[in-house]
N, C-alpha and C. Protein backbone atom coordinates (compact mmCIF):
# COMPACT_ATOMS: atom_id res chain seq x y z
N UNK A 1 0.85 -1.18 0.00
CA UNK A 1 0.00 0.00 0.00
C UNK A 1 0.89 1.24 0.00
N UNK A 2 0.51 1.91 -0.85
CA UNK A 2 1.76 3.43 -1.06
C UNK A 2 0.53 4.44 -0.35
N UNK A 3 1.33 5.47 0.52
CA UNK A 3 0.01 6.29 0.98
C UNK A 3 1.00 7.38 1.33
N UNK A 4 0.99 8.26 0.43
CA UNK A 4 1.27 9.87 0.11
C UNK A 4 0.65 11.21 0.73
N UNK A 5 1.23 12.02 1.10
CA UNK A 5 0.71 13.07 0.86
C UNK A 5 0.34 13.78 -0.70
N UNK A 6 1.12 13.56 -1.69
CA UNK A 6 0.84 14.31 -3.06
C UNK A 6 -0.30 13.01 -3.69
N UNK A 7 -0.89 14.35 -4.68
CA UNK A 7 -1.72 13.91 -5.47
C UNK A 7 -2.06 12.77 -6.77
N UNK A 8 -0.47 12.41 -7.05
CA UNK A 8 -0.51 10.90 -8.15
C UNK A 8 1.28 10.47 -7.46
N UNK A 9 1.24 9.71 -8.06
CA UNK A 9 2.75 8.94 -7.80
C UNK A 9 3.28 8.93 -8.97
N UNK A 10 4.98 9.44 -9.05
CA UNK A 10 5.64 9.12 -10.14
C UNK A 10 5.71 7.67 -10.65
N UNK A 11 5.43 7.68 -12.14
CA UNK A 11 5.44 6.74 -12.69
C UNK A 11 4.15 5.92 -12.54
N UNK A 12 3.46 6.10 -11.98
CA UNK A 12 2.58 5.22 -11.72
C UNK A 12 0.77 5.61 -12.16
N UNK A 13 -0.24 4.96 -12.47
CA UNK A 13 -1.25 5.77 -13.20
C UNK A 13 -2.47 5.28 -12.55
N UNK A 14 -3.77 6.27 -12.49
CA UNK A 14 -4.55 5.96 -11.47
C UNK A 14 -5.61 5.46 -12.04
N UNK A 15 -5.95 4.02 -11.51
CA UNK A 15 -6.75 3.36 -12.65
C UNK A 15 -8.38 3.66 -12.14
N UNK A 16 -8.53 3.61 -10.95
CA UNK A 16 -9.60 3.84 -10.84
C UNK A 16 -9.75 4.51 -9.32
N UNK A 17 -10.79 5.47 -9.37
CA UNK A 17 -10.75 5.66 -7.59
C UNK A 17 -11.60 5.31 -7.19
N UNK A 18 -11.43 5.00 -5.45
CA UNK A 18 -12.35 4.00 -4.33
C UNK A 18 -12.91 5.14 -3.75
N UNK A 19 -12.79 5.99 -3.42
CA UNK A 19 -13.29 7.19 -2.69
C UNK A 19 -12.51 7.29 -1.52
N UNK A 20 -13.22 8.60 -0.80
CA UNK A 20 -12.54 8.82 0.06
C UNK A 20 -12.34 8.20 1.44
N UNK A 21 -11.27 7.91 2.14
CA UNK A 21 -11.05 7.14 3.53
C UNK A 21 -10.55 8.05 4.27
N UNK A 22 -11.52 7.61 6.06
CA UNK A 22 -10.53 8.04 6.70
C UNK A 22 -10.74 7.36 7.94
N UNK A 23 -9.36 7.62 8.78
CA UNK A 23 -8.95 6.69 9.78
C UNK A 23 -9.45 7.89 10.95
N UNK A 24 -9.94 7.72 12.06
CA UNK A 24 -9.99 8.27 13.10
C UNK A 24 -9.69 7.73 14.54
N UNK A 25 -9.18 8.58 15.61
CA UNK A 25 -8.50 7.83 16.99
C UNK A 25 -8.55 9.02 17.81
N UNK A 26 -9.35 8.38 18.94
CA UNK A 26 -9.39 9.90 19.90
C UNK A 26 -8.85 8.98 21.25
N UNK A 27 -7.45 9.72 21.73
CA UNK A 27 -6.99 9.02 22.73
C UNK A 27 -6.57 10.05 24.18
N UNK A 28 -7.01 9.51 25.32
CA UNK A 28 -7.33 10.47 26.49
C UNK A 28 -5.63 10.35 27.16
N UNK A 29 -5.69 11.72 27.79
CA UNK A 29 -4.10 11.73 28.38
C UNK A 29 -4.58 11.66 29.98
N UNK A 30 -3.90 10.73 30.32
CA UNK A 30 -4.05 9.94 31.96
C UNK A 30 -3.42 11.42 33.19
N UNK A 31 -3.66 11.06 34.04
CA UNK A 31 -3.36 12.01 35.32
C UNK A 31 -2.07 12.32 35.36
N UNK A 32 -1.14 11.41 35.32
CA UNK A 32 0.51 11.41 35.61
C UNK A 32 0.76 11.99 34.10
N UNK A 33 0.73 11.72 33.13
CA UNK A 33 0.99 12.02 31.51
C UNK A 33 0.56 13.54 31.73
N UNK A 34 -0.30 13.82 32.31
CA UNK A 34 -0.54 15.65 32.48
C UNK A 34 0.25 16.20 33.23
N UNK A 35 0.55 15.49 34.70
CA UNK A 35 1.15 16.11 35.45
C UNK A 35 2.44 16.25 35.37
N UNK A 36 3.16 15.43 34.77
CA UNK A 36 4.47 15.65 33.87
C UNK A 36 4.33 16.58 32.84
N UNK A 37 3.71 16.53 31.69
CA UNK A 37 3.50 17.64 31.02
C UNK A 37 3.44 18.78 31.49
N UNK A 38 2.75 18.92 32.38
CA UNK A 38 2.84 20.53 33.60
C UNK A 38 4.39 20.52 34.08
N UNK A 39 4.60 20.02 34.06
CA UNK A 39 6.06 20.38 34.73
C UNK A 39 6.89 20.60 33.92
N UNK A 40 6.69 20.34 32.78
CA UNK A 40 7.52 20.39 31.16
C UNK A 40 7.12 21.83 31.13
N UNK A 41 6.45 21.98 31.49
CA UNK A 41 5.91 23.26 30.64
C UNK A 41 6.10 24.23 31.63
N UNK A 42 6.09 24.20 33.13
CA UNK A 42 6.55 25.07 34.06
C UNK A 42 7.95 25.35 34.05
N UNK A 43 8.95 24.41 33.49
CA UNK A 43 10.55 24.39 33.59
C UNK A 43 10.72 24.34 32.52
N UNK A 44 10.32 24.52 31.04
CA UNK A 44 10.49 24.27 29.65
C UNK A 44 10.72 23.19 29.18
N UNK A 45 11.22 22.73 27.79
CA UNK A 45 11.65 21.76 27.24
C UNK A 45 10.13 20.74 26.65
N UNK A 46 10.55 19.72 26.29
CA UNK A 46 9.45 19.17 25.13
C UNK A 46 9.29 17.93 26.16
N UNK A 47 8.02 17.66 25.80
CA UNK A 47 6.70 16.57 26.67
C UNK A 47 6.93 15.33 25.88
N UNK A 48 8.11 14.59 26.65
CA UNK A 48 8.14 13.32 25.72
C UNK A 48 6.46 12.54 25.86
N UNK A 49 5.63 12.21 27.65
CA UNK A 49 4.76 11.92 27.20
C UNK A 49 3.53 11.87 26.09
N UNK A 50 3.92 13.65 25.95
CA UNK A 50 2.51 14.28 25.13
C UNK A 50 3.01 13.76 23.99
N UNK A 51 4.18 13.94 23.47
CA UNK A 51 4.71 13.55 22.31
C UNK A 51 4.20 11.86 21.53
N UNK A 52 4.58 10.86 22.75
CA UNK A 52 4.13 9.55 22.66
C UNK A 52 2.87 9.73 22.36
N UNK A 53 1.94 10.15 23.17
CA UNK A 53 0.75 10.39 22.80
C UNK A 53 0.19 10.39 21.50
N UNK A 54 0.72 11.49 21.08
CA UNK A 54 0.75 11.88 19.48
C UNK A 54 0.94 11.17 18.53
N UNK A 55 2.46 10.62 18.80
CA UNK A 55 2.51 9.87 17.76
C UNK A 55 2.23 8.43 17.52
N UNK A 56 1.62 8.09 18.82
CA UNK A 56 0.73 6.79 18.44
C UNK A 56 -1.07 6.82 18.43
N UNK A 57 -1.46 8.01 18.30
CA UNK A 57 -2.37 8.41 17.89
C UNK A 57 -2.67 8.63 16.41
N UNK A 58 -1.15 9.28 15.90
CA UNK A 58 -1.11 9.72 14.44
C UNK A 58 -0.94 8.23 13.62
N UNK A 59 -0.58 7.44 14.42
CA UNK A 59 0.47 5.68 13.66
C UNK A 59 -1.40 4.94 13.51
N UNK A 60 -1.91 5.18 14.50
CA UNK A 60 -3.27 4.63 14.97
C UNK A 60 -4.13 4.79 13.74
N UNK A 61 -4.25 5.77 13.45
CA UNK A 61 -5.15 6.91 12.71
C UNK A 61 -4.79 6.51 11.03
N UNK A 62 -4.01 6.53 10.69
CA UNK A 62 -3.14 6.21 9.62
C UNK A 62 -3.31 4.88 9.42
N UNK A 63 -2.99 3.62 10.28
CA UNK A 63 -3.47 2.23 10.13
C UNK A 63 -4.86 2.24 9.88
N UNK A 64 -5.84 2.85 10.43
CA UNK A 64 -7.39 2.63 10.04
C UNK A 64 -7.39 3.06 8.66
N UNK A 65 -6.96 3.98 8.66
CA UNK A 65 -7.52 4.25 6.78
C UNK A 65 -6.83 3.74 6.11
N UNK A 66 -5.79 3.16 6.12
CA UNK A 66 -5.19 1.75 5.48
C UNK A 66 -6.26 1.08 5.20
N UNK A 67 -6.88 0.11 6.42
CA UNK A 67 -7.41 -0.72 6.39
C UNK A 67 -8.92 -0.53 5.72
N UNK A 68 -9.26 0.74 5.93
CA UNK A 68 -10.88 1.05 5.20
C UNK A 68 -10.48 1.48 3.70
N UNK A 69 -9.30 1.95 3.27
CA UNK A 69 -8.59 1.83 2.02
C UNK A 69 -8.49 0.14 1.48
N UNK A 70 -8.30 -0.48 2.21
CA UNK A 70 -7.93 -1.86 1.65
C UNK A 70 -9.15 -2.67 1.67
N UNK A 71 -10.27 -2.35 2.68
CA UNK A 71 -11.69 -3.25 2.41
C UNK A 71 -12.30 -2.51 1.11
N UNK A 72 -11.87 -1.31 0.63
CA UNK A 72 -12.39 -1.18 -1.33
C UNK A 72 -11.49 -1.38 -2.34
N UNK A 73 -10.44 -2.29 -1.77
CA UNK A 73 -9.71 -2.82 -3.10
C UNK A 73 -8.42 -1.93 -3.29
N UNK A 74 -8.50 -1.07 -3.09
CA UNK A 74 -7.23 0.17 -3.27
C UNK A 74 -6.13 -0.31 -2.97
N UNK A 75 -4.92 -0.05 -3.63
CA UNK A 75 -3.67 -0.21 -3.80
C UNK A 75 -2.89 1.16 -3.19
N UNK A 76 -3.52 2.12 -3.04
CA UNK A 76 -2.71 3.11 -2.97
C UNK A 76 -4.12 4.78 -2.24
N UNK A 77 -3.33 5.41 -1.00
CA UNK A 77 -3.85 6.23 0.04
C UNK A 77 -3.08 7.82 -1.19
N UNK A 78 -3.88 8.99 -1.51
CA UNK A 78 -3.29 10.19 -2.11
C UNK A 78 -4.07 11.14 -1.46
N UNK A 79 -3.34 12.12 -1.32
CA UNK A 79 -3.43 13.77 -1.05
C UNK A 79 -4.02 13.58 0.46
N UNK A 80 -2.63 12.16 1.04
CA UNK A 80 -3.53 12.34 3.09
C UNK A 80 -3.16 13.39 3.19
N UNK A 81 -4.37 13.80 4.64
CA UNK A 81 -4.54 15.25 5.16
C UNK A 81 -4.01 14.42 7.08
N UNK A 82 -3.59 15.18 7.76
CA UNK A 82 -3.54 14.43 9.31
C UNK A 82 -3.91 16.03 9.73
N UNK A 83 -5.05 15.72 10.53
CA UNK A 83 -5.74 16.67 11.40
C UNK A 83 -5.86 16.53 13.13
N UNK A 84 -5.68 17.20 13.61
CA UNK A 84 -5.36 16.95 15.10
C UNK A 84 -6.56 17.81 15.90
N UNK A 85 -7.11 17.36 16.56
CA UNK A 85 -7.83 18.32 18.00
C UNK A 85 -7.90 17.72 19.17
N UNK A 86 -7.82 19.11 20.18
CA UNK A 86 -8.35 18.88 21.24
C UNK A 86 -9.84 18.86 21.69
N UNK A 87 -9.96 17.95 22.68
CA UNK A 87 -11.71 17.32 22.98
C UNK A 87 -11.80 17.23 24.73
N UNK A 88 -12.44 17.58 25.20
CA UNK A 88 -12.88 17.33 25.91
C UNK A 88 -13.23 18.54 27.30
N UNK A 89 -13.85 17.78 28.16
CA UNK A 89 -14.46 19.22 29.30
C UNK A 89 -13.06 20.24 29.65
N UNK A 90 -11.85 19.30 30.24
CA UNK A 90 -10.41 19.60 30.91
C UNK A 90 -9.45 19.40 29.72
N UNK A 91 -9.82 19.47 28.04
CA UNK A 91 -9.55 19.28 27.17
C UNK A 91 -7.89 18.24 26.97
N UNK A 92 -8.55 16.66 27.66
CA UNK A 92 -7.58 15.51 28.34
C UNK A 92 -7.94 15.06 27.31
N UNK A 93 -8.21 15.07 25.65
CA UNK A 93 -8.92 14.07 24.83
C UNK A 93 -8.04 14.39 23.36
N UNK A 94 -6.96 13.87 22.97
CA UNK A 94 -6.44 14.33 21.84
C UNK A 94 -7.43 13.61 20.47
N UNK A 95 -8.11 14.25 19.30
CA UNK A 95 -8.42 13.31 18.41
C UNK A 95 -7.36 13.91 16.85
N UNK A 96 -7.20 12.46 16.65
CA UNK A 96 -6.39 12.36 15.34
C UNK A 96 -7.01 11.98 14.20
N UNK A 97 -7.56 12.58 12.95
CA UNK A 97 -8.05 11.87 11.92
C UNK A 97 -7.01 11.82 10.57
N UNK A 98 -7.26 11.10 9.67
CA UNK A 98 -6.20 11.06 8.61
C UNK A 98 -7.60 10.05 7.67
N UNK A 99 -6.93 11.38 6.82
CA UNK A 99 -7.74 11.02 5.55
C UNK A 99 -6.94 10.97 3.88
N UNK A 100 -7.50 10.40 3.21
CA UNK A 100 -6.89 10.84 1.72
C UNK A 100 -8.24 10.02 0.93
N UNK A 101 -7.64 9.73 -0.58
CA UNK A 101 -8.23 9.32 -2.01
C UNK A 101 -7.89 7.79 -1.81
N UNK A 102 -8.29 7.00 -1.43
CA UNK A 102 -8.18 5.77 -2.01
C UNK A 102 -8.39 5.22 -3.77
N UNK A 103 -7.28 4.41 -4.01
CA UNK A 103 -7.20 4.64 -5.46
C UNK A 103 -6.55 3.24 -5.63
N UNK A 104 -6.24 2.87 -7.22
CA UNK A 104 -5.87 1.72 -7.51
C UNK A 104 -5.01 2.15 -8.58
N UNK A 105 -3.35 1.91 -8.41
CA UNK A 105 -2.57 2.17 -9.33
C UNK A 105 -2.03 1.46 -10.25
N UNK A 106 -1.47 1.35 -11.24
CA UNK A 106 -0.89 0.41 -12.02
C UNK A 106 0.58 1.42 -12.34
């Protein structure tokens, strides 16, 4: 499965498109994962938790629309978008979606 940000792939030609997919993952940050983060952020420097967070939110997000890419036959994910928000009352709720063109290349 090839899954791009740009719109066609060199060399390669788009035989037909599946429509659009997308993967979504909304994952909550725990008590200690904040309260470290507060302290990152009171003394500076970067939130390895928040970071983890992220990027297995973004890995998460990205595998689903694989997979809803691959239950219509598609060979190939174009023009993904990765969108990020915050959710919730104490806004403890990161959501990650990732979308693109599901397509079939030759």
């Amino acid at each position: 499965m090839i899954i791009t940000t740009t719109p066609s792939i060199e060399g390669k030609n788009i035989v037909e498109y599946k429509g659009i997919v997308f993967g979504e993952v909304i994952n909550g940050v725990d008590f200690i994962k904040d309260f470290a983060a507060g302290i990152t952020n009171f003394l500076g420097g970067r939130s390895g938790s928040y970071e983890g967070e992220l990027i297995d939110a973004r890995q998460n997000a990205i595998k689903e629309m694989k997979q809803r890419a691959i239950q219509l036959g598609a060979n190939a994910i174009l023009s993904v978008d990765i969108d990020y928000e915050v959710l919730g009352q104490s806004n403890n709720m990161l959501m990650v979606t990732a979308s693109g063109t599901a397509v079939i290349v030759k």
